[in-house]
Protein backbone atom coordinates (compact mmCIF):
# COMPACT_ATOMS: atom_id res chain seq x y z
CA UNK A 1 15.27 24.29 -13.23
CA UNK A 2 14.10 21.23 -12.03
CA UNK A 3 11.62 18.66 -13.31
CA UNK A 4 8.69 16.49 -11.69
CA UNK A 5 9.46 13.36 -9.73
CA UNK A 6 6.35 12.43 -9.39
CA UNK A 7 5.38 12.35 -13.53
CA UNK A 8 7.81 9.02 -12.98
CA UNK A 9 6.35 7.44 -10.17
CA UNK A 10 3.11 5.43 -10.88
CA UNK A 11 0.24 6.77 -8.64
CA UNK A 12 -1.40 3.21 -7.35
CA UNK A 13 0.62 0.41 -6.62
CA UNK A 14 -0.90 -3.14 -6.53
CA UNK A 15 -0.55 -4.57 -3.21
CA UNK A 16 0.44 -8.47 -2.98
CA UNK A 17 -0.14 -8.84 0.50
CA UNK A 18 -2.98 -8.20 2.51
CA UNK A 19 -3.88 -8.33 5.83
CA UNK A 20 -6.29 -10.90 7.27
CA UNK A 21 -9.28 -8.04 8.10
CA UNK A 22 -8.83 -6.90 4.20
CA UNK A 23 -8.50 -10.27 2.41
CA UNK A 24 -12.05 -11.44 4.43
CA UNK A 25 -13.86 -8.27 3.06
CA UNK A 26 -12.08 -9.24 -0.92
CA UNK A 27 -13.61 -12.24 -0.74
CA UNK A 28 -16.79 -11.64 1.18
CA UNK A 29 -16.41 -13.67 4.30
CA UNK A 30 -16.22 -12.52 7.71
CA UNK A 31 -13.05 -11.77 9.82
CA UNK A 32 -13.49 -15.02 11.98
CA UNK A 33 -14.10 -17.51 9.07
CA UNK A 34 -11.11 -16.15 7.56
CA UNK A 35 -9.35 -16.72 10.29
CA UNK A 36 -11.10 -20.38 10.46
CA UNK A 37 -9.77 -21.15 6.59
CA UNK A 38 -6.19 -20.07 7.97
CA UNK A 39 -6.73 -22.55 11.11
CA UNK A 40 -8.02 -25.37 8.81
CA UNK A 41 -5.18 -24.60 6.36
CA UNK A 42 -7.63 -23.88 3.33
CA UNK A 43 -6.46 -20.51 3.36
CA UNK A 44 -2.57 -19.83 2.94
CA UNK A 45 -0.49 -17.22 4.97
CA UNK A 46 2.26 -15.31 5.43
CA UNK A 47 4.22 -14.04 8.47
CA UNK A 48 5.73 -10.70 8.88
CA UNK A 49 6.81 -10.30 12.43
CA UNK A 50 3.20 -11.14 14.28
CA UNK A 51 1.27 -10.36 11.05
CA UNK A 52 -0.61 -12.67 9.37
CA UNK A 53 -0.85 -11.34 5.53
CA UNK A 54 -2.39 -13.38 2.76
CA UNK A 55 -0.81 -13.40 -0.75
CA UNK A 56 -3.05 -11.52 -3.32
CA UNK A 57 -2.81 -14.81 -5.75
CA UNK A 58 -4.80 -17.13 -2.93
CA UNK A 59 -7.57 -14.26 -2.79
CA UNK A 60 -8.02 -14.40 -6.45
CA UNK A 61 -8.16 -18.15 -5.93
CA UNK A 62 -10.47 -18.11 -3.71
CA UNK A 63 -12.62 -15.91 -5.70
CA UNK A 64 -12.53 -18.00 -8.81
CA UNK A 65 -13.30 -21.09 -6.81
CA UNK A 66 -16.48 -19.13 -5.23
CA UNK A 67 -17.72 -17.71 -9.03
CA UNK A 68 -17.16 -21.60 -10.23
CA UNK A 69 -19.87 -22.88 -7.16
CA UNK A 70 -22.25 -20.10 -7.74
């Protein structure tokens, strides 16, 4: 008899990076200003191989700082 592997497993898993395409469309912005914040520095990355992934906490920064303007 066996038993279920996948009762143990949780079924969505919060991801902490994203990549650049995904974090633009979080946040609202296009690909290429996203890509301007990184070049400016107002947006912080990380590098995996050639990738360019942005942390989940800088989104949710971001977003705060955009809901505190509006």
């Amino acid at each position: 008899m066996t038993t279920a592997v996948t009762d143990a497993v949780p079924t969505t898993v919060a991801r902490r990076l994203h990549c650049v395409e995904a974090a633009a469309e979080l946040v609202g912005v296009g690909r290429s200003t996203a890509y301007e914040e990184i070049r400016l520095g107002r947006l912080r990355t990380v590098r995996v191989g050639r990738r360019r992934l942005i942390p989940t906490e800088y989104i949710d920064l971001l977003k705060a700082e955009a809901a505190a303007a509006a």
